[in-house]
Protein backbone atom coordinates (compact mmCIF):
# COMPACT_ATOMS: atom_id res chain seq x y z
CA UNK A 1 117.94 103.01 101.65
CA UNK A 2 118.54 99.45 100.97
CA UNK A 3 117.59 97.25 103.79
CA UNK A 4 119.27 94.34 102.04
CA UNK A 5 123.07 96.03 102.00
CA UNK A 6 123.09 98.61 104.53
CA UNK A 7 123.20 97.50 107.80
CA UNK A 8 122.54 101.35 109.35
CA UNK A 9 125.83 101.72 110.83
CA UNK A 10 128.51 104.51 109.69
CA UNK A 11 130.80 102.71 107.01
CA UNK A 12 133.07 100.24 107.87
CA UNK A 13 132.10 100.23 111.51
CA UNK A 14 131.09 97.39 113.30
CA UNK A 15 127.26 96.93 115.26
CA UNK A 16 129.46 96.61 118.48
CA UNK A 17 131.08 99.29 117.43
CA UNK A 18 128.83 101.49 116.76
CA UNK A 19 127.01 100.13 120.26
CA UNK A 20 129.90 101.59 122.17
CA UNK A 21 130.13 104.55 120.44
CA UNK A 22 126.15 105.13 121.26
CA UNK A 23 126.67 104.37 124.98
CA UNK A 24 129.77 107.23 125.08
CA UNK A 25 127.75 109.60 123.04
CA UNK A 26 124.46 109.09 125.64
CA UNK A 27 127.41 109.41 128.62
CA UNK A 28 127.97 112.30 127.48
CA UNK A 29 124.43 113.41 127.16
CA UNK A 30 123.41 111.84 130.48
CA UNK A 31 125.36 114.44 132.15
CA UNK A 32 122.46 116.34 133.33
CA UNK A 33 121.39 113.40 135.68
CA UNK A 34 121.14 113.67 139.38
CA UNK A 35 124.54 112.71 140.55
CA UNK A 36 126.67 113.87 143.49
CA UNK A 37 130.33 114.38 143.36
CA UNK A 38 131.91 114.11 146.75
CA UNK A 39 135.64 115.71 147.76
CA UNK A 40 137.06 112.28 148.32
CA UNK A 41 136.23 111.45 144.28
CA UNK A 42 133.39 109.44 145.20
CA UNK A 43 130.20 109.32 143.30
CA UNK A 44 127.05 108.48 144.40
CA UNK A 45 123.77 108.49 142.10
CA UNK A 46 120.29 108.56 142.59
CA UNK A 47 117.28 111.24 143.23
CA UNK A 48 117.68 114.45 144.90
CA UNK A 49 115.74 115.33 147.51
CA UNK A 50 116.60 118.80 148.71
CA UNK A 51 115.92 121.84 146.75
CA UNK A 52 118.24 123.38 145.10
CA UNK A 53 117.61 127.01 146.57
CA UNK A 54 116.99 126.07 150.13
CA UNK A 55 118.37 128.77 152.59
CA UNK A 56 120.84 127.82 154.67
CA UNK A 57 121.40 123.94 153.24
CA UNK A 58 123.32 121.83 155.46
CA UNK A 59 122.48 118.94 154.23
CA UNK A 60 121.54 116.65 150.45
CA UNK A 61 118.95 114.08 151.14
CA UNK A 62 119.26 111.34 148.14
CA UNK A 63 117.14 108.20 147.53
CA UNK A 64 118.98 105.36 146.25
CA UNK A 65 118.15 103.30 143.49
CA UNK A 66 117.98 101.14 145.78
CA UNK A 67 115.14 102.67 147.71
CA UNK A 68 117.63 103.86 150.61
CA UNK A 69 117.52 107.33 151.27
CA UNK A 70 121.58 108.93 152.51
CA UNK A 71 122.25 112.51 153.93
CA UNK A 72 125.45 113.92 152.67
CA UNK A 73 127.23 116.92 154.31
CA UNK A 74 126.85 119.90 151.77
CA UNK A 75 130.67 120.20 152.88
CA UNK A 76 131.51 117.18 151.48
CA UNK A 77 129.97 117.33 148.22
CA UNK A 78 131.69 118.95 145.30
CA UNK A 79 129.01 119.52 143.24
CA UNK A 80 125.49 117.77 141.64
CA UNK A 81 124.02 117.15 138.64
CA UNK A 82 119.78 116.42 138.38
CA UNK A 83 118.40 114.01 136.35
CA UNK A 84 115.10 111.90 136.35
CA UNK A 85 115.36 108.66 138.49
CA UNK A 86 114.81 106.00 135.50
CA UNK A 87 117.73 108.04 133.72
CA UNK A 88 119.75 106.23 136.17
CA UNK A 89 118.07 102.85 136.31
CA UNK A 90 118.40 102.72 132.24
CA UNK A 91 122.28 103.40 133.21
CA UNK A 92 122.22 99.99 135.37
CA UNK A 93 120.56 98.35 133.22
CA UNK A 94 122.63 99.54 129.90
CA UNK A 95 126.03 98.88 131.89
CA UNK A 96 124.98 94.80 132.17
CA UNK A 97 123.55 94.39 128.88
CA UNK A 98 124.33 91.32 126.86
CA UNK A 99 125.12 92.49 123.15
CA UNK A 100 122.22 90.24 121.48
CA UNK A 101 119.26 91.23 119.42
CA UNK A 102 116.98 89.96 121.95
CA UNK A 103 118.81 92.49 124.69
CA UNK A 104 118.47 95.33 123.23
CA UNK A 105 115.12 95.09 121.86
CA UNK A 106 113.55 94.29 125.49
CA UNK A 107 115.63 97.20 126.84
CA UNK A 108 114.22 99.30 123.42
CA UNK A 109 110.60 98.41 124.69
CA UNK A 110 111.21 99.55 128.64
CA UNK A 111 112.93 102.42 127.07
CA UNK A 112 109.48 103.22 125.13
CA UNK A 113 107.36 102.52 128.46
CA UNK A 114 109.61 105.25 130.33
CA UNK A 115 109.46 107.62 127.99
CA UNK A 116 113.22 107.73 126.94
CA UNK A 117 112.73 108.52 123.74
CA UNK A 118 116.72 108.94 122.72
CA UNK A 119 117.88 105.98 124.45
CA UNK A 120 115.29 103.85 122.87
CA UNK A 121 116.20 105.19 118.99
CA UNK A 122 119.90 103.99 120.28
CA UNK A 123 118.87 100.57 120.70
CA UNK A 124 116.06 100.49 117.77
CA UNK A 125 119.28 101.12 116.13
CA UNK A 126 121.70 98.70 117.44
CA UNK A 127 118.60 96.22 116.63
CA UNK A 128 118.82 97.03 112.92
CA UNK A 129 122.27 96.73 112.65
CA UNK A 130 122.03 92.91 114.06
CA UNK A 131 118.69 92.33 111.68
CA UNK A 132 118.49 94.84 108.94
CA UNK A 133 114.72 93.31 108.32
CA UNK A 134 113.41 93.56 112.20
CA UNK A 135 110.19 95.12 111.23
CA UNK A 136 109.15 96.48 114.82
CA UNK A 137 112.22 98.28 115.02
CA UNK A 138 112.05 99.72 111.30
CA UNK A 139 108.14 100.96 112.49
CA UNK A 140 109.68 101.99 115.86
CA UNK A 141 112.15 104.28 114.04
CA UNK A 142 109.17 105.85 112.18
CA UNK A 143 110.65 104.44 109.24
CA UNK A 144 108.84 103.45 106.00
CA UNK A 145 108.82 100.81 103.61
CA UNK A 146 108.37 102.27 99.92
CA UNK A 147 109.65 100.13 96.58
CA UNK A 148 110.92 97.14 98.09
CA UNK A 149 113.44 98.91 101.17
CA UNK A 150 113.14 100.60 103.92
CA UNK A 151 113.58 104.32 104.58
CA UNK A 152 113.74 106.66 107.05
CA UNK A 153 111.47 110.00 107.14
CA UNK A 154 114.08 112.41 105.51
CA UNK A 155 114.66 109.44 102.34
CA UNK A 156 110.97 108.93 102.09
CA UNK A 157 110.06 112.64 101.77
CA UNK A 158 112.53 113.02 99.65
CA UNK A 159 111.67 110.04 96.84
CA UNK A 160 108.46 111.55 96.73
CA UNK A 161 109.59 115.04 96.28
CA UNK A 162 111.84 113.28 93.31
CA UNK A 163 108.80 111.83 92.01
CA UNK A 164 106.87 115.51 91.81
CA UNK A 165 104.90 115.18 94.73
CA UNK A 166 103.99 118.37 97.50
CA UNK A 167 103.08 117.84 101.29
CA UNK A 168 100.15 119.48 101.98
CA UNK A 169 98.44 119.34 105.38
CA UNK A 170 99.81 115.79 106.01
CA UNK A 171 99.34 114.31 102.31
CA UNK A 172 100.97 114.02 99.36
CA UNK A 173 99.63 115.21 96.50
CA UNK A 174 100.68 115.43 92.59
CA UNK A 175 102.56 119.26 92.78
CA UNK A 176 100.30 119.75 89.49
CA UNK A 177 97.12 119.27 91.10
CA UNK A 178 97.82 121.26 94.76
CA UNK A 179 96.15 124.55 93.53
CA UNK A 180 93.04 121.89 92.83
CA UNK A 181 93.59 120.39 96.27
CA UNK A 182 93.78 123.74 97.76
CA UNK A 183 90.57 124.91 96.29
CA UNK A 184 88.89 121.74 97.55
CA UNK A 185 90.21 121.96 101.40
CA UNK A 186 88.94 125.58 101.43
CA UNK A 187 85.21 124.29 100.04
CA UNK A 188 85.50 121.53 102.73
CA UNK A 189 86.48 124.12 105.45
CA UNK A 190 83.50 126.94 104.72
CA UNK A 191 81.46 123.59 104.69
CA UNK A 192 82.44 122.81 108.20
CA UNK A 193 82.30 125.83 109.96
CA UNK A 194 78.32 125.38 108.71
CA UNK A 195 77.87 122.61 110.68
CA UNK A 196 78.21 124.48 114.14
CA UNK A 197 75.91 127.13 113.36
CA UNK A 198 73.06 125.26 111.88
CA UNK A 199 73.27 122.87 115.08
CA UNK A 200 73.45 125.47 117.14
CA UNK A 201 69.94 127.46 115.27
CA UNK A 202 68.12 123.75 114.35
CA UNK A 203 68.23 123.75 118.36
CA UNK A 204 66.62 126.71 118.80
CA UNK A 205 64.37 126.18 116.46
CA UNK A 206 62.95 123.26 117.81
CA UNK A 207 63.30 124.53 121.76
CA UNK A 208 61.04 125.47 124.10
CA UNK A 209 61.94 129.07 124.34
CA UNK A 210 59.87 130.87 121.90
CA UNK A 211 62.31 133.77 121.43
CA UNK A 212 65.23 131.63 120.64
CA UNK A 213 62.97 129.41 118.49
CA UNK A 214 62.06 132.13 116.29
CA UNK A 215 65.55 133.61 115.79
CA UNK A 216 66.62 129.98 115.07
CA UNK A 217 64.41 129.40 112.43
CA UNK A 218 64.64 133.07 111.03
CA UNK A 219 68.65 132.18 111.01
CA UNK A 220 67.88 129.06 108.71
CA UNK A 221 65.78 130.73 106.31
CA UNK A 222 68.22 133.69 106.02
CA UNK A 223 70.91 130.90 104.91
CA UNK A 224 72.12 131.19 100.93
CA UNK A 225 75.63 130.42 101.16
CA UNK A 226 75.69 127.40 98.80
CA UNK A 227 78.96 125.74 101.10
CA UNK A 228 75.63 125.34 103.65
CA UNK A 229 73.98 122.79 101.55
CA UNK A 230 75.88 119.46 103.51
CA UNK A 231 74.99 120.71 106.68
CA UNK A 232 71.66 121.12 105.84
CA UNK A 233 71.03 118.08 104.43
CA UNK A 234 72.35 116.15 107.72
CA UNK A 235 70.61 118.17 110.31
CA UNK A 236 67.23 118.98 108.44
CA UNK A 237 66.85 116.73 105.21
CA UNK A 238 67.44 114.02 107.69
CA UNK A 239 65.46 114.75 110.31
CA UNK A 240 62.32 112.30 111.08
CA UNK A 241 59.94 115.63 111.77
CA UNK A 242 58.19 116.43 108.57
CA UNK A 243 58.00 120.14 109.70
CA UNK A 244 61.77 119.98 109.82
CA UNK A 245 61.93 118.71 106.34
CA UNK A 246 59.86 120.95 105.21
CA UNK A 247 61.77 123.91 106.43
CA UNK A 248 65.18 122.10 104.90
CA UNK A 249 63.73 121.76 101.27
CA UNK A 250 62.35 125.43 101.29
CA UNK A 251 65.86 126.65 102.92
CA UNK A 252 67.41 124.73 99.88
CA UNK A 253 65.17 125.55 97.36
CA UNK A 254 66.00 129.47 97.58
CA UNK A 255 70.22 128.75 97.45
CA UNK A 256 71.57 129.50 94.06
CA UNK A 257 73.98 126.82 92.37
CA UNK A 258 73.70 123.09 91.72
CA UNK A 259 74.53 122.19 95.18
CA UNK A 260 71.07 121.63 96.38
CA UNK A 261 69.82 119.70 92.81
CA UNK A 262 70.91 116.06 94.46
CA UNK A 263 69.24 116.42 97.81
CA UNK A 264 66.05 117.63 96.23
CA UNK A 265 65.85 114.95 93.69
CA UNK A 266 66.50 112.69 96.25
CA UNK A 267 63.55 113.89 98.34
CA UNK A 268 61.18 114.06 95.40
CA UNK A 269 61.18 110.11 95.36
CA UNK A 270 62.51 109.20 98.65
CA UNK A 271 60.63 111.12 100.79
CA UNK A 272 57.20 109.68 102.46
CA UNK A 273 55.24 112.17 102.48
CA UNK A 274 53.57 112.77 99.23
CA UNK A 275 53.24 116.92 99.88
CA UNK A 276 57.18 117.35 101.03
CA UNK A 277 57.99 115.15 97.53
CA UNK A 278 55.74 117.19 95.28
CA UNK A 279 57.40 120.73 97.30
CA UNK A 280 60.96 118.76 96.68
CA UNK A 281 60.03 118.55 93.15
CA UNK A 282 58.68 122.03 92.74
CA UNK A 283 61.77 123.52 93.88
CA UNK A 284 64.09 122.19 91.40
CA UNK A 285 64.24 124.51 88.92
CA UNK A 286 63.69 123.68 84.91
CA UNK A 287 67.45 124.93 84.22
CA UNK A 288 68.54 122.52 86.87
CA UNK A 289 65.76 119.58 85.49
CA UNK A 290 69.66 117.70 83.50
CA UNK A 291 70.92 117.16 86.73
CA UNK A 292 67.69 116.04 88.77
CA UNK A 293 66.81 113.46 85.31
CA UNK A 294 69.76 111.27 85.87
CA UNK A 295 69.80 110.95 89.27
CA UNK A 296 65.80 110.34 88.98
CA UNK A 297 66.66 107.94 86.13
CA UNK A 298 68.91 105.99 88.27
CA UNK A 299 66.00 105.39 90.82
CA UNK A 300 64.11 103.35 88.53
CA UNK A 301 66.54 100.37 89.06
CA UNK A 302 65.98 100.22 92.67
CA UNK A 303 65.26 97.33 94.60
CA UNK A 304 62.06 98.81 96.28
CA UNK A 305 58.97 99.15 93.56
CA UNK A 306 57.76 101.58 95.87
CA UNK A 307 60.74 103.96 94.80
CA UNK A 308 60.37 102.80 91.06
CA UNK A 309 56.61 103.91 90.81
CA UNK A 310 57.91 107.54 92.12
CA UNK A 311 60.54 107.74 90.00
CA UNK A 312 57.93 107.01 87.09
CA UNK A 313 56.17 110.03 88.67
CA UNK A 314 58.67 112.62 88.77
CA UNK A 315 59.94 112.14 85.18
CA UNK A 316 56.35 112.44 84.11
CA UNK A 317 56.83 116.03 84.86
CA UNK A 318 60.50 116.79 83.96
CA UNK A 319 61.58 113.68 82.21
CA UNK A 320 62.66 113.73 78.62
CA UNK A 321 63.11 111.54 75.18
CA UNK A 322 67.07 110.71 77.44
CA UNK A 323 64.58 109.17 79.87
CA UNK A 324 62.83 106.54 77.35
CA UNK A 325 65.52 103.62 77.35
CA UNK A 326 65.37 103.71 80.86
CA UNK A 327 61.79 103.94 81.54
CA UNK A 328 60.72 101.05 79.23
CA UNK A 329 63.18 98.64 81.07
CA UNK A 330 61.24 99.86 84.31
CA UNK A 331 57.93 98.96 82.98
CA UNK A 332 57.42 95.93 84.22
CA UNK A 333 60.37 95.27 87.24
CA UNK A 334 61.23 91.98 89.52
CA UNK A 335 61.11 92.94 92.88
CA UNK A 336 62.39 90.11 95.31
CA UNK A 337 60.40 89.30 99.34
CA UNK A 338 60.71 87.43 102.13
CA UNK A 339 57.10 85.66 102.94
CA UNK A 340 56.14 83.80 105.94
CA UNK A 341 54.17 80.88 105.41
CA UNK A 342 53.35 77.90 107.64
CA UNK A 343 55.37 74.68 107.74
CA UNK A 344 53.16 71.87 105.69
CA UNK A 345 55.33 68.51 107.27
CA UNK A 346 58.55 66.72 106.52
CA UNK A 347 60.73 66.39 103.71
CA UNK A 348 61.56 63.08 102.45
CA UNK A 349 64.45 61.90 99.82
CA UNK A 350 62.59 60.42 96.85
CA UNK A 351 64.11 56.74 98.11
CA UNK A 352 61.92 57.55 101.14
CA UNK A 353 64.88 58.41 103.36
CA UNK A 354 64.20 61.26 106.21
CA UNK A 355 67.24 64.01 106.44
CA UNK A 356 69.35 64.33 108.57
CA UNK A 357 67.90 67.18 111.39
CA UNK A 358 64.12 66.75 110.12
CA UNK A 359 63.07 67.81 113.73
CA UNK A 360 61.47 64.20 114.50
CA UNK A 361 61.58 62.72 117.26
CA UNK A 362 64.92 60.46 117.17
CA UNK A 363 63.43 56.73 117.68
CA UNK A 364 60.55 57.68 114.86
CA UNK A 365 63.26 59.08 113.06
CA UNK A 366 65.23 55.48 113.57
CA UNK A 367 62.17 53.38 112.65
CA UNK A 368 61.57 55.52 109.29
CA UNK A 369 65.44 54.82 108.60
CA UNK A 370 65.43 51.19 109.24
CA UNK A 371 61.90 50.28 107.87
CA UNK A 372 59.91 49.54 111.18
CA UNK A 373 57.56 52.32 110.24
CA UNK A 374 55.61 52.21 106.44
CA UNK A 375 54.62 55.68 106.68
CA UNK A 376 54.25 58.85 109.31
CA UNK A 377 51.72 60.95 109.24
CA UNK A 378 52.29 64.55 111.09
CA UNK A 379 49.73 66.34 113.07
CA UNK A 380 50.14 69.04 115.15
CA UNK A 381 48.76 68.97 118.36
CA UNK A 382 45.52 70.92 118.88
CA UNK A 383 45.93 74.00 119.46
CA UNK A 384 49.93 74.37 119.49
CA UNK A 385 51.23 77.44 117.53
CA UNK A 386 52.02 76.08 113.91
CA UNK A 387 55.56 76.59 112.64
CA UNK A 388 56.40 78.67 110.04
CA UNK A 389 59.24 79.57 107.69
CA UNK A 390 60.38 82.70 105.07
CA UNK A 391 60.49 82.02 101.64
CA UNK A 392 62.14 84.20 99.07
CA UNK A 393 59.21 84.71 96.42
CA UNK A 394 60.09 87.06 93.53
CA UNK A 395 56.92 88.83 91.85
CA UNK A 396 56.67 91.00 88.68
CA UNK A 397 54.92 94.39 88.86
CA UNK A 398 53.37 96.27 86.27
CA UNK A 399 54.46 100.02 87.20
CA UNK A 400 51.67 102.30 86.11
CA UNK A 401 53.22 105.54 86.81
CA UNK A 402 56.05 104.60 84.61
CA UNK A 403 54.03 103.76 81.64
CA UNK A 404 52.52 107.52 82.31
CA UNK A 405 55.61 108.33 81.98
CA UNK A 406 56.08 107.18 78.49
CA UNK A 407 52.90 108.09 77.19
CA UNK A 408 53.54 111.61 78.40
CA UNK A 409 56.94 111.99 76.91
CA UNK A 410 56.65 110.14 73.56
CA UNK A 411 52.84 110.48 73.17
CA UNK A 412 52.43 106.90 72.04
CA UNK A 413 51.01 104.05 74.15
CA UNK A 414 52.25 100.48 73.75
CA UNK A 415 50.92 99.24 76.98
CA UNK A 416 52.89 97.16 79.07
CA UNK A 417 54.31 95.38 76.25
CA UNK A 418 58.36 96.05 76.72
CA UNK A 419 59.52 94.67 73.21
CA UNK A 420 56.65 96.50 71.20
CA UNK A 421 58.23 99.56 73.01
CA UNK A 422 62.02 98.44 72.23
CA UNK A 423 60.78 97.65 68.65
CA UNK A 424 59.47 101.22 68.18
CA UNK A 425 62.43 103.32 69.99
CA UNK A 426 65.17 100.97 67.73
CA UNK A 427 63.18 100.54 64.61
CA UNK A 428 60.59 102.36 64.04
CA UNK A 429 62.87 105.92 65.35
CA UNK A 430 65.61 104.76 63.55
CA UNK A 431 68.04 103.59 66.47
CA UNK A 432 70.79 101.59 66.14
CA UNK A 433 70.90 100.24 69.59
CA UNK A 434 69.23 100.79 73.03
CA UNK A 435 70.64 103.89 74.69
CA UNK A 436 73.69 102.74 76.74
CA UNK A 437 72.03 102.84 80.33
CA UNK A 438 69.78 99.56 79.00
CA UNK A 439 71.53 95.69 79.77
């Protein structure tokens, strides 16, 4: 659909038009309102009152639009019809319309606010056919805007049909990857339906009711569905008790699969507790020691040296010649901090000038500027708190556990000396270049 050349009315008809032909087509439809035909042709609308199946009805009670309320004589009433009461204020207001843009889309909005769904689309419509571009209206319409035009719903789905795409549970996907999607979904389901049991036993576990504790925690250990893993990991590996992460990594240790490789390698540097890293560490098996290297690998770029040293650690045990590159760049490491230190005085420009905001006192300031003062000396007054400021300082360490590390693995010890190291993994070993993880 064009937004440029169709202007959303039927061809060759007209927007007022096609705006009459709406308000017949919603007469029509508006049939079922609450209107009373009387005998003499009269008609009087408005809402009724009186039930339908009261016994022995004498009488219609009506309230007016006008917020009068008539009786009518069931003898002089023909017959009714029962609709809501703004059905019949959107009629007053729809018979005195102006035909504008402006008009309609105000009467589109109170439309939206009562809930009239059908009578607002008629108007959203009417709004397009005056501006084909009136965004709100396009949006109102559910309507979307794909390669350059607008479309509605039915032309959108369709396009991406064309295009070889499948709706599944809301999304589009590529119709040669669903079966992939599908397989996915059902992982992330079995996943979920984890997450209310282990709540559910993690409480228990850690309640007061001994009973219920120790069916909780015998619930936990009895879990080896691998699709259990991510709900482990948030309610246990997370959890600031120690005795609660120790339970999580021995839960984990005993599933089967890769699924529990990342959160234990993760533990075995992260964690603070030197016993729950070492227990981390023990439980990742040696088939599984591929998976745990790179991620431990990765660690030795972090930010915190802390982190790098345990790194170091951990691939003294499982690390191999793939961890060499890496570890020699981690020998020595920049870490960045933030240091406190006291304020010494003033800063001055090197033509003697004071900045602007030094913190003195404005008419010493004044006198430095204009000469009246040959120098300033600042003391702080005896026993006032001295101010201080942070300073970014950036210090080298030399990471012993690292250079373990490579001792262990290559059984050859060039210190802390990073290019005697490069020279003997490219050189002297015959390498071209440094492995592809090194800068």
């Amino acid at each position: 659909m064009n937004s440029g050349t169709n202007n959303r009315t039927p061809a060759g008809t007209t927007w007022p038009a096609f705006y009459a032909l709406c308000v017949v087509l919603f007469s029509i439809h508006a049939a079922r309102a609450d209107i009373v035909y009387l005998k003499t042709g009269g008609v009087i609308r408005g809402s009724i009152k009186t039930a339908d199946d009261a016994k022995e009805e004498t009488s219609v009670t009506m309230t007016l639009l006008s917020g009068a309320e008539v009786e009518l004589a069931v003898d002089h009433i023909s017959s009714r019809q029962l609709r809501p009461l703004n059905f019949e204020e959107y009629e007053v207001r729809a018979e005195s319309l102006p035909d504008s843009l402006k008009a309609h889309w105000e009467l589109a909005e109170w439309c939206r606010e009562q809930k009239l769904d059908e009578q607002r689309e008629i108007h959203l419509e009417i709004v397009l056919a005056i501006d084909p571009e009136h965004r709100q209206a396009h949006y109102g319409l559910r309507h979307t805007f794909y390669r350059d035009q607008w479309m509605t719903r039915e032309e959108y789905d369709q396009t991406r049909i064309d295009d070889g795409f499948i709706k599944y549970n809301g999304k589009w996907v590529p119709a040669d990857k669903l079966d992939s999607v599908k397989s996915d979904d059902a992982a992330s389901k079995a996943e979920r339906e984890w997450y209310a049991k282990i709540r559910v036993w993690l409480n228990w576990a850690t309640g007061n009711h001994q009973e219920r504790a120790a069916d909780g925690l015998n619930n936990l250990r009895g879990i080896s569905d691998p699709d259990a893993v991510s709900a482990l990991v948030q309610f246990l590996g997370k959890s600031p008790r120690a005795d609660v992460r120790r339970q999580f990594i021995e839960i984990v240790g005993k599933i089967e699969g890769p699924g529990p490789i990342v959160p234990l390698a993760t533990l075995s540097v992260r964690e603070d507790v030197r016993e729950l890293r070492e227990l981390a560490l023990t439980m990742i098996g040696e088939v599984h020691y591929d998976q745990a290297r790179l991620l431990v690998i990765d660690e030795l770029r972090d930010r915190n040296n802390v982190v790098v040293r345990r790194a170091g650690t951990v691939l003294a045990k499982i690390g191999d010649e793939t961890s060499v590159p890496a570890l020699i760049r981690a020998l020595v490491t920049t870490h960045s901090y933030k240091v406190r230190v006291p304020v010494q005085g003033y800063s001055f420009g090197v033509d003697g000038s004071v900045p602007s905001g030094s913190g003195l006192p404005p008419e010493i300031e004044i006198g430095l500027r204009t000469g009246v003062y040959d120098s300033v000396q600042v003391v702080p007054l005896l026993g006032a708190a001295r101010a201080t400021k942070l300073i970014p300082v950036a210090v080298n360490r030399e990471n012993a556990e690292v250079l373990t590390a490579l001792r262990q693995i290559t059984e050859n010890n060039f210190g802390f000396d990073e290019n005697a190291w490069q020279r003997w993994w490219n050189v002297d070993r015959n390498q071209t270049t440094l492995a592809p993880d090194l800068p």
